[in-house]
C-alpha atoms as a PDB file:
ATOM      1  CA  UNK A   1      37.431 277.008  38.405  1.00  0.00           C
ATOM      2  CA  UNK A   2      41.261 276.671  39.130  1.00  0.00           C
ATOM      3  CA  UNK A   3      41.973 278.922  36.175  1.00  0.00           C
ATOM      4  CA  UNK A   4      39.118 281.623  37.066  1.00  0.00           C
ATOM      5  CA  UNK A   5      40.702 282.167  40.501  1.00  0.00           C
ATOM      6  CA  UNK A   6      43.864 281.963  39.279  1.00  0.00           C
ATOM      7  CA  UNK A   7      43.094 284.888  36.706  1.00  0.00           C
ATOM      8  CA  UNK A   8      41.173 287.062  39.411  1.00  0.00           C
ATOM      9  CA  UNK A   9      44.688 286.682  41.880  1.00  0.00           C
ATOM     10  CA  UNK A  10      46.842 287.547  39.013  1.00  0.00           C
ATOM     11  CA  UNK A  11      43.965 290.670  37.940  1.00  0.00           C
ATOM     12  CA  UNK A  12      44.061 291.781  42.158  1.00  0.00           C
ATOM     13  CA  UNK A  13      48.109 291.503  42.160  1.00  0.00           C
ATOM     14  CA  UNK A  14      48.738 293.557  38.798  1.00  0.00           C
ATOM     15  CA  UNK A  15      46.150 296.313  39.667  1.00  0.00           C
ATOM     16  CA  UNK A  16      47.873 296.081  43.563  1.00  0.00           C
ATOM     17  CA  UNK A  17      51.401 296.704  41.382  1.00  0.00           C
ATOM     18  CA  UNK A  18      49.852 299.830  39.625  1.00  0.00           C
ATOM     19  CA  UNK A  19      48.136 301.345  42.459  1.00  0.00           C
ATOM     20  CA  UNK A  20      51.223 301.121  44.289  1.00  0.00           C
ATOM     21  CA  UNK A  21      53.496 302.368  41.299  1.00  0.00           C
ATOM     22  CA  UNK A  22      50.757 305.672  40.798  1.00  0.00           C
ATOM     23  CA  UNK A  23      51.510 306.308  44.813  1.00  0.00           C
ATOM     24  CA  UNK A  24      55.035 305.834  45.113  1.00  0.00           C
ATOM     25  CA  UNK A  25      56.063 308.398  42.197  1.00  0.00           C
ATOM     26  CA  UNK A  26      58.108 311.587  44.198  1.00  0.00           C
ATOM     27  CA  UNK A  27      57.376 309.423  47.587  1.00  0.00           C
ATOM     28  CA  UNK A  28      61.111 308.608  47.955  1.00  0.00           C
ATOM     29  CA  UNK A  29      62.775 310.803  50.058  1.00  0.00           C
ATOM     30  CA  UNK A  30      65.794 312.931  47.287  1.00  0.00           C
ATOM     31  CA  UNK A  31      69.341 313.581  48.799  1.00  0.00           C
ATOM     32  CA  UNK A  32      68.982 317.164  47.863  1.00  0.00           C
ATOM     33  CA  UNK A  33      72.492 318.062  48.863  1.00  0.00           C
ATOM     34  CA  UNK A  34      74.022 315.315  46.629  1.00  0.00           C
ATOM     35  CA  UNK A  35      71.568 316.441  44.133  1.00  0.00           C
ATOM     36  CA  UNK A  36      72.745 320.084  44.700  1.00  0.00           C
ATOM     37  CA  UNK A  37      76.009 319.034  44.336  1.00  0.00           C
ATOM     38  CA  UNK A  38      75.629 317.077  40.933  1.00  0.00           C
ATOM     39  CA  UNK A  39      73.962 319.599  39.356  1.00  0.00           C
ATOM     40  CA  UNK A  40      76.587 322.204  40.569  1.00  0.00           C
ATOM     41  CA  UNK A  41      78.935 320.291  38.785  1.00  0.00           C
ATOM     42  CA  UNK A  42      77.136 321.286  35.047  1.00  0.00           C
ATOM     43  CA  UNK A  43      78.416 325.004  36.258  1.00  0.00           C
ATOM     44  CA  UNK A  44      81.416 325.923  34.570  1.00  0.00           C
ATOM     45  CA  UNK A  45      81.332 329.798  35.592  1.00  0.00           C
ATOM     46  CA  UNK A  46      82.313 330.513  38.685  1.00  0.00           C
ATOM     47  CA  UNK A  47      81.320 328.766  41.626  1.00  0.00           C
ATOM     48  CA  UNK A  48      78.384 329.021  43.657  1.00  0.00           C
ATOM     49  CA  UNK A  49      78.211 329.594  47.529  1.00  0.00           C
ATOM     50  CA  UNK A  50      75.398 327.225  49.566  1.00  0.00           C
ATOM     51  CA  UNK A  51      73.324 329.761  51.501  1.00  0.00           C
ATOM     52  CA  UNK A  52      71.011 329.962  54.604  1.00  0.00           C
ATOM     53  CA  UNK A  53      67.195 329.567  54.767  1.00  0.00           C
ATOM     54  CA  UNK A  54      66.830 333.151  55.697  1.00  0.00           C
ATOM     55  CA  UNK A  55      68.545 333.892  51.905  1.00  0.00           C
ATOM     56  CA  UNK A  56      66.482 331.464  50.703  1.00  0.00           C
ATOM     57  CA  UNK A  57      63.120 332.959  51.333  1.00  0.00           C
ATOM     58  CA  UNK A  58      64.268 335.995  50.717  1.00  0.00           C
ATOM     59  CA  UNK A  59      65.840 335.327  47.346  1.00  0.00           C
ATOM     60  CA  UNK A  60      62.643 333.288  46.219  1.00  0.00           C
ATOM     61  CA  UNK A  61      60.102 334.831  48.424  1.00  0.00           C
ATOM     62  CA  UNK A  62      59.155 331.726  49.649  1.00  0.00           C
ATOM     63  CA  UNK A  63      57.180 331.187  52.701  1.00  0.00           C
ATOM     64  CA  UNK A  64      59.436 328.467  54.468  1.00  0.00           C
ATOM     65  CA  UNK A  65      56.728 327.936  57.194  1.00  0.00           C
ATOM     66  CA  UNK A  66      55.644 325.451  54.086  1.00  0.00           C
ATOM     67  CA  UNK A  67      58.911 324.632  53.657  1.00  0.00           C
ATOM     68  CA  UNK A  68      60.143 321.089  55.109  1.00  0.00           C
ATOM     69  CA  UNK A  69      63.630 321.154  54.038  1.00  0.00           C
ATOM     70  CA  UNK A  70      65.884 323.113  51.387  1.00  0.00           C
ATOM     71  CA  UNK A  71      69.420 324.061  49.795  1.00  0.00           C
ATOM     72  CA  UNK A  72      70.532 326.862  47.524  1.00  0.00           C
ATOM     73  CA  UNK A  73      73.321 327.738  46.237  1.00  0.00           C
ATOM     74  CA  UNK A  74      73.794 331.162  44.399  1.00  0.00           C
ATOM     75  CA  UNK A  75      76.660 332.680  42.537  1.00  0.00           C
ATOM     76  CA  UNK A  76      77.992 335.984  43.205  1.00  0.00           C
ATOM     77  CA  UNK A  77      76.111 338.090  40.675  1.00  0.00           C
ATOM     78  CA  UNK A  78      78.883 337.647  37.584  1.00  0.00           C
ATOM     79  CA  UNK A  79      76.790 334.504  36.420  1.00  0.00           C
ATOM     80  CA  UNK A  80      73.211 334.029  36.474  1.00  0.00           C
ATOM     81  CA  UNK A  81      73.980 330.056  37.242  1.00  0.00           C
ATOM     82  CA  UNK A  82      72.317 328.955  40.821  1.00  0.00           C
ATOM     83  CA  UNK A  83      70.358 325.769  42.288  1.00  0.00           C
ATOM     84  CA  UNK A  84      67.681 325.969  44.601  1.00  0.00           C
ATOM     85  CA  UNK A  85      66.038 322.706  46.008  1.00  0.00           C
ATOM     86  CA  UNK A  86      62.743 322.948  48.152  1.00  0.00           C
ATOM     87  CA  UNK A  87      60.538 320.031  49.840  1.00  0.00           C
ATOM     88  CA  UNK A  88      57.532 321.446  50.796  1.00  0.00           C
ATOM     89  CA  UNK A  89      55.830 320.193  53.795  1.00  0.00           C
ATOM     90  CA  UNK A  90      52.839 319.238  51.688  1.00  0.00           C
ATOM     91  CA  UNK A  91      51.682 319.222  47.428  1.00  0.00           C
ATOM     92  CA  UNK A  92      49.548 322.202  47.908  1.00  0.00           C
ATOM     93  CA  UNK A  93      52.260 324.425  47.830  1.00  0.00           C
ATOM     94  CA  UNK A  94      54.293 322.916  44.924  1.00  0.00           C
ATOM     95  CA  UNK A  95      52.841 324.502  42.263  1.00  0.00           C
ATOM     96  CA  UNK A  96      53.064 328.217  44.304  1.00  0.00           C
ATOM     97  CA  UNK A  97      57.242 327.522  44.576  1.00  0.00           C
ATOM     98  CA  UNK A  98      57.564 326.652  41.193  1.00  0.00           C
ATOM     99  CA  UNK A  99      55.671 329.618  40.372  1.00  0.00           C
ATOM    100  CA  UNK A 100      57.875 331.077  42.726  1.00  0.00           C
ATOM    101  CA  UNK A 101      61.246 329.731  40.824  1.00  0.00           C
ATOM    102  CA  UNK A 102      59.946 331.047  37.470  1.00  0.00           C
ATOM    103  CA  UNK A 103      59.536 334.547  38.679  1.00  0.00           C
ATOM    104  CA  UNK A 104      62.805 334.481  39.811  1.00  0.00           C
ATOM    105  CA  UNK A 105      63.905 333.355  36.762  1.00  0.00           C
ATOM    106  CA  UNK A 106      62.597 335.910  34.646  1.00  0.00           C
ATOM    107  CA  UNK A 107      63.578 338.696  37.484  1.00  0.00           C
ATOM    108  CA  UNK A 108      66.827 337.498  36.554  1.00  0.00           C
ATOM    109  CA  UNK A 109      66.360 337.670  33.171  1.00  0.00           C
ATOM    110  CA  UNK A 110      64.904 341.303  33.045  1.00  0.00           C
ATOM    111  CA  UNK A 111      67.678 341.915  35.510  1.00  0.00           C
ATOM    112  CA  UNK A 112      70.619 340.418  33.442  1.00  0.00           C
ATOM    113  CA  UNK A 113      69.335 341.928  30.069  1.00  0.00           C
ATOM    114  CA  UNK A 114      70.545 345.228  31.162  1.00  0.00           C
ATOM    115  CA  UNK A 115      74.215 344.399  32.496  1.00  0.00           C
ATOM    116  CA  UNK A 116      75.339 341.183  31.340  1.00  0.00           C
ATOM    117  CA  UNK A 117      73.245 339.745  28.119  1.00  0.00           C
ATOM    118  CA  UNK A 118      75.143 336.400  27.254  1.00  0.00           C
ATOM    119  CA  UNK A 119      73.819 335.405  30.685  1.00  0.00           C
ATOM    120  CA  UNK A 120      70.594 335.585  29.555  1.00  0.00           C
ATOM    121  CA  UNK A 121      70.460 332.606  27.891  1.00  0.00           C
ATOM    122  CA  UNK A 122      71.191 330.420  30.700  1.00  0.00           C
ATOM    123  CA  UNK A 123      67.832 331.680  32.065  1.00  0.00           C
ATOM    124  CA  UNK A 124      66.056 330.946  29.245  1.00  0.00           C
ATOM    125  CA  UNK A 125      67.192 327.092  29.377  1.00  0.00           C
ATOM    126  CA  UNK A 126      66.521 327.178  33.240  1.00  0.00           C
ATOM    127  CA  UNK A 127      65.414 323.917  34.488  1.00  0.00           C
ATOM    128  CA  UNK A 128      62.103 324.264  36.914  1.00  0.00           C
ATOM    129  CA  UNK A 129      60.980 320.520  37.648  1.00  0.00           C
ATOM    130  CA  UNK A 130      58.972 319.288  40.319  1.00  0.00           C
ATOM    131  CA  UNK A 131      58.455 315.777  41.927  1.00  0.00           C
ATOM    132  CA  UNK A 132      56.307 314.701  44.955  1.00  0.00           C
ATOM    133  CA  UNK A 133      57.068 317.297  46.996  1.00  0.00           C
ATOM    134  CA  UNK A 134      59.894 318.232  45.945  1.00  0.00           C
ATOM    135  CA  UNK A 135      60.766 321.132  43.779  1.00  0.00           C
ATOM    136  CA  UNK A 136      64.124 322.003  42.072  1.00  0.00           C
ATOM    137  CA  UNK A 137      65.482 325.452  39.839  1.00  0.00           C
ATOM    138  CA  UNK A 138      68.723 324.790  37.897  1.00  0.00           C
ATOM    139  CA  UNK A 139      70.143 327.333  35.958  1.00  0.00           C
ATOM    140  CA  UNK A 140      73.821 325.811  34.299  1.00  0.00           C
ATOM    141  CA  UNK A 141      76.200 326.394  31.712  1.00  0.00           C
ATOM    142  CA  UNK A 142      75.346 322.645  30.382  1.00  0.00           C
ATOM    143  CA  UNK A 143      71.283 322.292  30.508  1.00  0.00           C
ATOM    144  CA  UNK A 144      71.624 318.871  28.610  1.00  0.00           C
ATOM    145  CA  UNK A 145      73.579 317.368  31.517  1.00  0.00           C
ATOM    146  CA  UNK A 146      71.850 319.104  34.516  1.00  0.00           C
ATOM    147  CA  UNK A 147      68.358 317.259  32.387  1.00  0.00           C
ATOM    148  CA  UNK A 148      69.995 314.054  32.589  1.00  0.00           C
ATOM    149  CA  UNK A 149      70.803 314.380  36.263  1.00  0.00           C
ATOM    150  CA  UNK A 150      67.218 315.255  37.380  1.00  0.00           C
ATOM    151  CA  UNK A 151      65.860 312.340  34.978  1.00  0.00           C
ATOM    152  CA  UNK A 152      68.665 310.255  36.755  1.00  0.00           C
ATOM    153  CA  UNK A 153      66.959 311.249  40.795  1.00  0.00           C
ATOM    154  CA  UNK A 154      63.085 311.106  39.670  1.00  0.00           C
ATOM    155  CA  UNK A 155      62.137 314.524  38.372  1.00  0.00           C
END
């Protein structure tokens, strides 16, 4: 009896331990503008310049009533290297700004085919990755790195 209790409190406590491991993924709150910085720090062309919300919808076209909290930073137009970080106010709109980051991607891309090619490529490595609410574009001169730093913070 002693062992058939103790088996159904270990059974209750791991499936407690999954259930709470299935909710928790993307529940912790990011630092995006440590995260922005990190992955600013895979650029090697140029530097980029943080900018406003109002830039940031524009830019993206993203409707920041759905947007809880954000930081971009954008380059002046030489490179095609910029990070954008979004947390939407809730997972319905997620998938719509990462839709949102890949058409700017290949806007870019169509955009820098025509006036600066080697760029190019740094679009087609760009780094789109979403977790919990949270969504994040990276486009870098080092892709590997800028990976290991979203592994590194959950994404």
């Amino acid at each position: 009896m002693k062992k058939r209790i103790s088996t159904c409190f270990a059974a209750a406590a791991a499936i407690a331990c999954v259930l709470t491991a299935c909710g928790s993924k993307g529940g912790a709150d990011i630092d995006m503008k440590k995260l922005s910085a990190d992955l600013q720090g895979t650029i090697t062309s140029g530097s980029l310049a943080e900018v406003s919300s109002d830039i940031l919808a524009s830019t993206y076209f993203l409707d920041m009533e759905k947007i809880d909290d954000s930081v971009a930073a954008l380059n002046s137009g030489a490179s095609a290297c910029e990070v954008a970080i979004v947390k939407c106010k809730d997972s319905d709109y997620v998938k719509e700004a990462e839709q949102l980051f890949h058409t700017r991607v290949d806007n870019q891309s169509a955009l820098f085919a025509d006036y600066n090619a080697p760029e190019v490529a740094k679009l087609d490595d760009a780094l789109i990755a979403s977790s919990g609410d949270y969504v994040v574009l990276c486009v870098t001169d080092d892709p590997d790195s800028a990976q290991s730093i979203l592994k590194e913070a959950g994404f």
